[in-house]
Protein backbone atom coordinates (compact mmCIF):
# COMPACT_ATOMS: atom_id res chain seq x y z
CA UNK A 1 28.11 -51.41 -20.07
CA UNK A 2 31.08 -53.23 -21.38
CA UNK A 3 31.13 -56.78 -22.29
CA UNK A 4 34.31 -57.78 -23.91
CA UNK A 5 37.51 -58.19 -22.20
CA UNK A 6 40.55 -59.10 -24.46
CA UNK A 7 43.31 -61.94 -23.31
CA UNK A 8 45.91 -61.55 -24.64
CA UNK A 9 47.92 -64.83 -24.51
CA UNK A 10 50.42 -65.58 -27.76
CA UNK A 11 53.11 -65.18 -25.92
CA UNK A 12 55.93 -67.66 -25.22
CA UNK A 13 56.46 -67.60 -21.33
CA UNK A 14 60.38 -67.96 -21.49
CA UNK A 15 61.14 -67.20 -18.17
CA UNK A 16 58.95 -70.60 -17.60
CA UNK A 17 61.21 -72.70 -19.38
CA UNK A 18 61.23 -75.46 -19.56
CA UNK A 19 57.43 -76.12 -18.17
CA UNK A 20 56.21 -73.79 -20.53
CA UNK A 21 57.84 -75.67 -23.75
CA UNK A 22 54.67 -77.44 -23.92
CA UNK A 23 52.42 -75.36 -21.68
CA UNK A 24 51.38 -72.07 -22.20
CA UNK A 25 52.26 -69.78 -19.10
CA UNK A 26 48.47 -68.97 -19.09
CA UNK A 27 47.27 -72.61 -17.91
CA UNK A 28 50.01 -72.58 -14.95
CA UNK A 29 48.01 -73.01 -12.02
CA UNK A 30 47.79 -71.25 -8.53
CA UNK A 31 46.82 -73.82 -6.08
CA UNK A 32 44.55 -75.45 -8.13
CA UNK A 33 43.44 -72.53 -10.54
CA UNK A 34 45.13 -71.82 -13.79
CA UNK A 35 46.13 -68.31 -14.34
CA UNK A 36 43.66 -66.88 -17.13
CA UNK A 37 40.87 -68.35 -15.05
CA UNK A 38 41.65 -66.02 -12.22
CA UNK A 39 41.69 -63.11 -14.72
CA UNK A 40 38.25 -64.54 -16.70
CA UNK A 41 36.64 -64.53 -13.32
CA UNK A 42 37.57 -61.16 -12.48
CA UNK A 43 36.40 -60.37 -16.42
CA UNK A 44 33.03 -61.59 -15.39
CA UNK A 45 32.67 -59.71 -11.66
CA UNK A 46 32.72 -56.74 -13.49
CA UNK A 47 30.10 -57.80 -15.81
CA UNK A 48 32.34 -58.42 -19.18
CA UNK A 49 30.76 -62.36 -20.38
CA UNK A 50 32.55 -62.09 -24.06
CA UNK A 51 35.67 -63.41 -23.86
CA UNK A 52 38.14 -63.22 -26.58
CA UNK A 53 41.45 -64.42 -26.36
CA UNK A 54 44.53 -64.27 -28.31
CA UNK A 55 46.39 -67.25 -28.79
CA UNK A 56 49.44 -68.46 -30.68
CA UNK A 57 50.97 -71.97 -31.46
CA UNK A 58 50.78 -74.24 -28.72
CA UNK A 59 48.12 -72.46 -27.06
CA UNK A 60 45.60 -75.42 -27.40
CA UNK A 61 44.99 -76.14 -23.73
CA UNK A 62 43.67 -72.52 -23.22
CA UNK A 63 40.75 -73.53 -25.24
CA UNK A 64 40.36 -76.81 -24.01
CA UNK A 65 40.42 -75.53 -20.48
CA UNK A 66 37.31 -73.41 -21.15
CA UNK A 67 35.52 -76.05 -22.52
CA UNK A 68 33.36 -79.20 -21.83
CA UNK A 69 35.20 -82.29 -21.19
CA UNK A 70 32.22 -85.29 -21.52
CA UNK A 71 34.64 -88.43 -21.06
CA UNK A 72 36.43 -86.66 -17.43
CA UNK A 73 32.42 -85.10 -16.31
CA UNK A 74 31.16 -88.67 -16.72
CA UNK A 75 34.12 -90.26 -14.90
CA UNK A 76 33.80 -88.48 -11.31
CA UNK A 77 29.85 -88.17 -11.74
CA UNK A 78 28.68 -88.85 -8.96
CA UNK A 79 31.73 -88.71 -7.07
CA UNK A 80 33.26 -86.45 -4.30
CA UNK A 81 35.12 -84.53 -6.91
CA UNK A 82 32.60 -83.64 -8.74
CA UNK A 83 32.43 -80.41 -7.16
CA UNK A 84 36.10 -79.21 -8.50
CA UNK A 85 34.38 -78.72 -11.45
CA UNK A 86 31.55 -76.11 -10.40
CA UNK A 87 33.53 -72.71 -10.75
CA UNK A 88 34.41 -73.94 -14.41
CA UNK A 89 31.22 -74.88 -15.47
CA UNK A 90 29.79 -71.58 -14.23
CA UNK A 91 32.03 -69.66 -16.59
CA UNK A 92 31.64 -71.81 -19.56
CA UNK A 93 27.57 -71.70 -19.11
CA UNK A 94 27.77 -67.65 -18.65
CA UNK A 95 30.45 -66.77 -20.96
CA UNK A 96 30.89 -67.07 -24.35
CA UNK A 97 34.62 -67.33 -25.72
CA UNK A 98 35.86 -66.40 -29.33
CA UNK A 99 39.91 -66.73 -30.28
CA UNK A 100 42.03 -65.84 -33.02
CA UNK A 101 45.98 -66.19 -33.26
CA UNK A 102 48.80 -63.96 -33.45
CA UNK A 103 50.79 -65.20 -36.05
CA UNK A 104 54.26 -63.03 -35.24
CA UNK A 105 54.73 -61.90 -31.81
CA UNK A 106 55.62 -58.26 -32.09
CA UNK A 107 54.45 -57.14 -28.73
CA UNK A 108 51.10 -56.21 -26.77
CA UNK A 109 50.04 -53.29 -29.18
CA UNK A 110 50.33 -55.87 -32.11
CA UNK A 111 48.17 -58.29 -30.07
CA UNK A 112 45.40 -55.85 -28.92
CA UNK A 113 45.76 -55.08 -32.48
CA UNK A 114 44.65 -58.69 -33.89
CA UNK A 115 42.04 -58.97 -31.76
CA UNK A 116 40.09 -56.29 -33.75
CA UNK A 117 37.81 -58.77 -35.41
CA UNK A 118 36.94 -60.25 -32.48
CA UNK A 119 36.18 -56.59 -30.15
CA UNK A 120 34.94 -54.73 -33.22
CA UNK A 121 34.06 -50.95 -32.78
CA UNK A 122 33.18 -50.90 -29.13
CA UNK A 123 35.06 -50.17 -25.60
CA UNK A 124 36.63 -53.28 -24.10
CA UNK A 125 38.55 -54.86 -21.32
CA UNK A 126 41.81 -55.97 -21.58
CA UNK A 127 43.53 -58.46 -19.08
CA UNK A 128 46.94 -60.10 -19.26
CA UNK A 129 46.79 -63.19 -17.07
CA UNK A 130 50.18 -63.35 -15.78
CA UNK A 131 49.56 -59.88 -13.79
CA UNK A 132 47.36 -61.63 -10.98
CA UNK A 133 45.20 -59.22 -9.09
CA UNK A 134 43.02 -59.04 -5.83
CA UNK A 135 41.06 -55.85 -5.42
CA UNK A 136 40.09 -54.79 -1.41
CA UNK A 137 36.27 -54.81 -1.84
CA UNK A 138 35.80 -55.47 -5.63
CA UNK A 139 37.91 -56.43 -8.51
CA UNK A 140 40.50 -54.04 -10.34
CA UNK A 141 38.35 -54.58 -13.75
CA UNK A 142 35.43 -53.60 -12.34
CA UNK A 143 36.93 -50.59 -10.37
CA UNK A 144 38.01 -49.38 -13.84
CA UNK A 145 34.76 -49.56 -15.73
CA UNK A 146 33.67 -47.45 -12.74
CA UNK A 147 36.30 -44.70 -13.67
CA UNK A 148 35.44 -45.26 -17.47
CA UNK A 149 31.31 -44.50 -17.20
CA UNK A 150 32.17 -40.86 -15.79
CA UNK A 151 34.86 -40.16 -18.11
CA UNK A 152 34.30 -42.30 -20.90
CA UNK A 153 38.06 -42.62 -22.40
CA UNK A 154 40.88 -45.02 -22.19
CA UNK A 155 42.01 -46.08 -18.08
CA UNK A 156 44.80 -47.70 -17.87
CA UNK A 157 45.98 -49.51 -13.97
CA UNK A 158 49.04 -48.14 -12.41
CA UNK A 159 50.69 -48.73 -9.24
CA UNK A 160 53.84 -47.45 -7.27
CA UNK A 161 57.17 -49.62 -8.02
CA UNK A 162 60.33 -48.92 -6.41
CA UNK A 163 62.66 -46.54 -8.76
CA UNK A 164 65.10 -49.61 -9.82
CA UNK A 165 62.00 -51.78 -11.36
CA UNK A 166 60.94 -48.37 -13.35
CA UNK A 167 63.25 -50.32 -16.48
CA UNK A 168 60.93 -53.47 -16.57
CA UNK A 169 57.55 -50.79 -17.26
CA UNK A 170 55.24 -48.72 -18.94
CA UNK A 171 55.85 -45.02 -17.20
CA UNK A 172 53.60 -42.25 -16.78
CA UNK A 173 53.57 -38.75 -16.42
CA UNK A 174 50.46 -37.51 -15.14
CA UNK A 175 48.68 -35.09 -13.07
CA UNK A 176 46.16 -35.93 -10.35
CA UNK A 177 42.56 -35.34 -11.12
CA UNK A 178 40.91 -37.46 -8.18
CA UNK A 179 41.71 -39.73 -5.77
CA UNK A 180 44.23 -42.30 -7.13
CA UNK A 181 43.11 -40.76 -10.80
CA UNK A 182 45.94 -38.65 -13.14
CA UNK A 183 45.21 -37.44 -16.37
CA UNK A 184 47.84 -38.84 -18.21
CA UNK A 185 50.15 -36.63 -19.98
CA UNK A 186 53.19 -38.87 -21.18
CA UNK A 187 54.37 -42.40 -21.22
CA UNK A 188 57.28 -43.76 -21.51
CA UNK A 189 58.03 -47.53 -22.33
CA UNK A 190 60.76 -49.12 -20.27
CA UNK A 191 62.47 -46.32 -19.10
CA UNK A 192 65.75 -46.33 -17.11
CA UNK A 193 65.61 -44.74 -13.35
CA UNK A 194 67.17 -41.99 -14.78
CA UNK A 195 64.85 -40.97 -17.44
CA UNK A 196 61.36 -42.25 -15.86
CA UNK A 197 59.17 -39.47 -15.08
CA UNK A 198 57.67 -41.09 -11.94
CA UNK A 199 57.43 -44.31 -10.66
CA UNK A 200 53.97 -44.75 -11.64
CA UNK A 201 53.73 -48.08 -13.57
CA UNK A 202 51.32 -49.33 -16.11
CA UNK A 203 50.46 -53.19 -14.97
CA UNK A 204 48.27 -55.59 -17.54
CA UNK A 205 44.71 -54.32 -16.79
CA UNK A 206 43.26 -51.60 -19.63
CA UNK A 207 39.93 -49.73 -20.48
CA UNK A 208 40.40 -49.21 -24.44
CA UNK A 209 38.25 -46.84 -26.84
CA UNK A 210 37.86 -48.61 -30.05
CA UNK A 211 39.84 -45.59 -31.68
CA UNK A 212 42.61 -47.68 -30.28
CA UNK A 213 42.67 -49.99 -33.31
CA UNK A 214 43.48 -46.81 -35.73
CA UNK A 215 45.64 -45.29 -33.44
CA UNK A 216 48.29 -49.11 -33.50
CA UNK A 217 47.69 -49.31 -37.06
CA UNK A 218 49.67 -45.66 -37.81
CA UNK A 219 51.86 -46.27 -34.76
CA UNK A 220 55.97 -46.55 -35.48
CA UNK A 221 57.26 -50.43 -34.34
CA UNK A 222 59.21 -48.99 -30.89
CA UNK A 223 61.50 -51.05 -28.91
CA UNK A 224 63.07 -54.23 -30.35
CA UNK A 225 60.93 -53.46 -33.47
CA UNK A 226 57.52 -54.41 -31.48
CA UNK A 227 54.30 -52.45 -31.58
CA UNK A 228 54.02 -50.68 -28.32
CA UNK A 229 50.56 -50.10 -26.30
CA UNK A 230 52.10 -47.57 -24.36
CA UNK A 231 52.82 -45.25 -27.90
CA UNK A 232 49.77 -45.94 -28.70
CA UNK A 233 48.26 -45.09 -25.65
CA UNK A 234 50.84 -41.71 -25.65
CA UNK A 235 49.07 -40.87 -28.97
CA UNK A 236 45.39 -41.10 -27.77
CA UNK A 237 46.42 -38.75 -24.47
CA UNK A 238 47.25 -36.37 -26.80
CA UNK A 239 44.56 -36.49 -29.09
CA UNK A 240 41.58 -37.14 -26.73
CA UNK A 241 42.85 -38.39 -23.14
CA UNK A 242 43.79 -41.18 -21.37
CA UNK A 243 43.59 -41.79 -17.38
CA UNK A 244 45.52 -43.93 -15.26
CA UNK A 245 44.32 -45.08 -12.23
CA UNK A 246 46.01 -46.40 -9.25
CA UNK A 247 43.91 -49.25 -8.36
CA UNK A 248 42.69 -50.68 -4.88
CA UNK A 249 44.15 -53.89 -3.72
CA UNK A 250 47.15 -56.27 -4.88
CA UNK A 251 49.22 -57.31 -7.71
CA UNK A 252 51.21 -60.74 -8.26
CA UNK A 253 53.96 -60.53 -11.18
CA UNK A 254 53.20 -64.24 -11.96
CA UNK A 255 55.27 -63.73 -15.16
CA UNK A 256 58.30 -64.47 -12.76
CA UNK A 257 59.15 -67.28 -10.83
CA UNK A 258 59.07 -65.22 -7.22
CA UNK A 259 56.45 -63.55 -8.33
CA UNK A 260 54.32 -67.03 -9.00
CA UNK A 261 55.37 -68.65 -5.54
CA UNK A 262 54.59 -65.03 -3.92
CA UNK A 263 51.10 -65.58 -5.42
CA UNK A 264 50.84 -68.97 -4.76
CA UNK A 265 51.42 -68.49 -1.13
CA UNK A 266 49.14 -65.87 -0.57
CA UNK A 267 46.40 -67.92 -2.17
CA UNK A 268 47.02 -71.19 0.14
CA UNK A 269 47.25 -68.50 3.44
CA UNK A 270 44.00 -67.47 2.11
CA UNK A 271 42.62 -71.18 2.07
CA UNK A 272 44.26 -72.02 5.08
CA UNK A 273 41.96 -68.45 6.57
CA UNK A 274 38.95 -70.33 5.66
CA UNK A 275 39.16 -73.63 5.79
CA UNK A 276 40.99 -76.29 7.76
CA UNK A 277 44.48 -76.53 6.01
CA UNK A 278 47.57 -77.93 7.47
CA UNK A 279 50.37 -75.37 7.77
């Protein structure tokens, strides 16, 4: 079974500003919950307990987040808070975490690249926090490791957009093999309505082969001169394959601003389902 999932999390969160000119866009929370906590819980649902993250300057409360902190435990020992800290704890006693930095950002195919010494030559996860997701009866991550023990090659999640957010997206062309499954036979990075060949859209959850790594390293710089997953990705579906799956349950964009408060609202409506909230 798998057990690393890769975070990738150097980059700069503009469309934060200016909260995120100190914070990284990872450690935003929802409710109470930062982002990559969400995605490092739905990591370890699907049975994936190494960690490694990807981190750039600035990035320092990522790591202290997963961390012990002695002075604040001691503080509220004892107290009525002390339970806030329980989901934490669980993840820092069960997983271990490992983190290296991108030192140039020069997009997500140069950041899955970097974290090479920290995945080595074996399958992995990858998760980018700021694409929040709720699966129906299990998590997205572990739906795709499902797909990826009877196929064994790359998944990538997908899901339908409407034909004017095609521009903002990885593309594919595929065709269907199973239920919500298409063999993937072209992608296309960002394209406009015009030339997209479906409106089938990659989102930030990935099943990689370690060929992966070889693959970026002879890969052409695409768009705006950054190292593209999706060419990458193009590359291995010709060579070997690469499936896309269209994933059960829900997706937040909580790289934008409606897309955070979106989020944020279903999670307190959730809250409110179960316990007794004020409206």
């Amino acid at each position: 079974m798998i057990k690393k999932c890769l975070f990738p999390a150097a980059g700069y969160g503009t469309r934060f500003l200016p909260a995120t000119k100190a914070m990284p866009k990872e450690v935003l929370p929802v409710l109470d919950k930062p982002l990559i906590q969400y995605g490092v819980e739905e990591a370890m649902a699907a049975g994936m307990h190494n960690i490694a993250v990807i981190t750039g300057r600035g990035k320092r409360a990522i790591e202290d987040h997963f961390d012990i902190s002695y002075e604040l435990e001691h503080q509220i020992s004892g107290t009525s808070k002390e339970g806030l800290l329980r989901d934490i704890r669980r993840i820092i006693d069960t997983c271990t975490f490992s983190y290296t930095r991108q030192i140039e950002m020069r997009g997500l195919g140069h950041a899955i690249l970097t974290g090479e010494t920290l995945i080595g030559r074996e399958p992995f996860g990858v998760i980018l926090a700021d694409d929040l997701c709720v699966g129906e009866s299990q998590g997205v991550m572990a739906q795709m490791l499902e797909i990826y023990e009877k196929y064994r090659c790359s998944v990538v999640a997908i899901e339908e957009v409407a034909p004017e957010e095609v521009h903002k997206y990885g593309v594919i062309d595929g065709r269907q093999l199973d239920d919500g499954i298409y063999m993937v036979n072209a992608m296309v990075e960002k394209p406009g309505r015009e030339e997209a060949p479906s409106n089938l859209a990659v989102i930030g959850r990935y099943v990689l082969t370690p060929d992966i790594f070889d693959i970026l390293r002879r890969t052409e710089p695409g768009k705006n001169g950054e190292l593209q997953i999706t060419d990458a990705l193009q590359t291995q579906a010709r060579e070997n394959m690469v499936l896309a799956y269209r994933f059960k349950g829900r997706r937040f964009d909580c790289g934008s601003v409606d897309g955070f408060v979106e989020a944020t609202n279903y999670f307190y409506r959730q809250r409110c389902g179960a316990e007794d909230c004020d409206p």
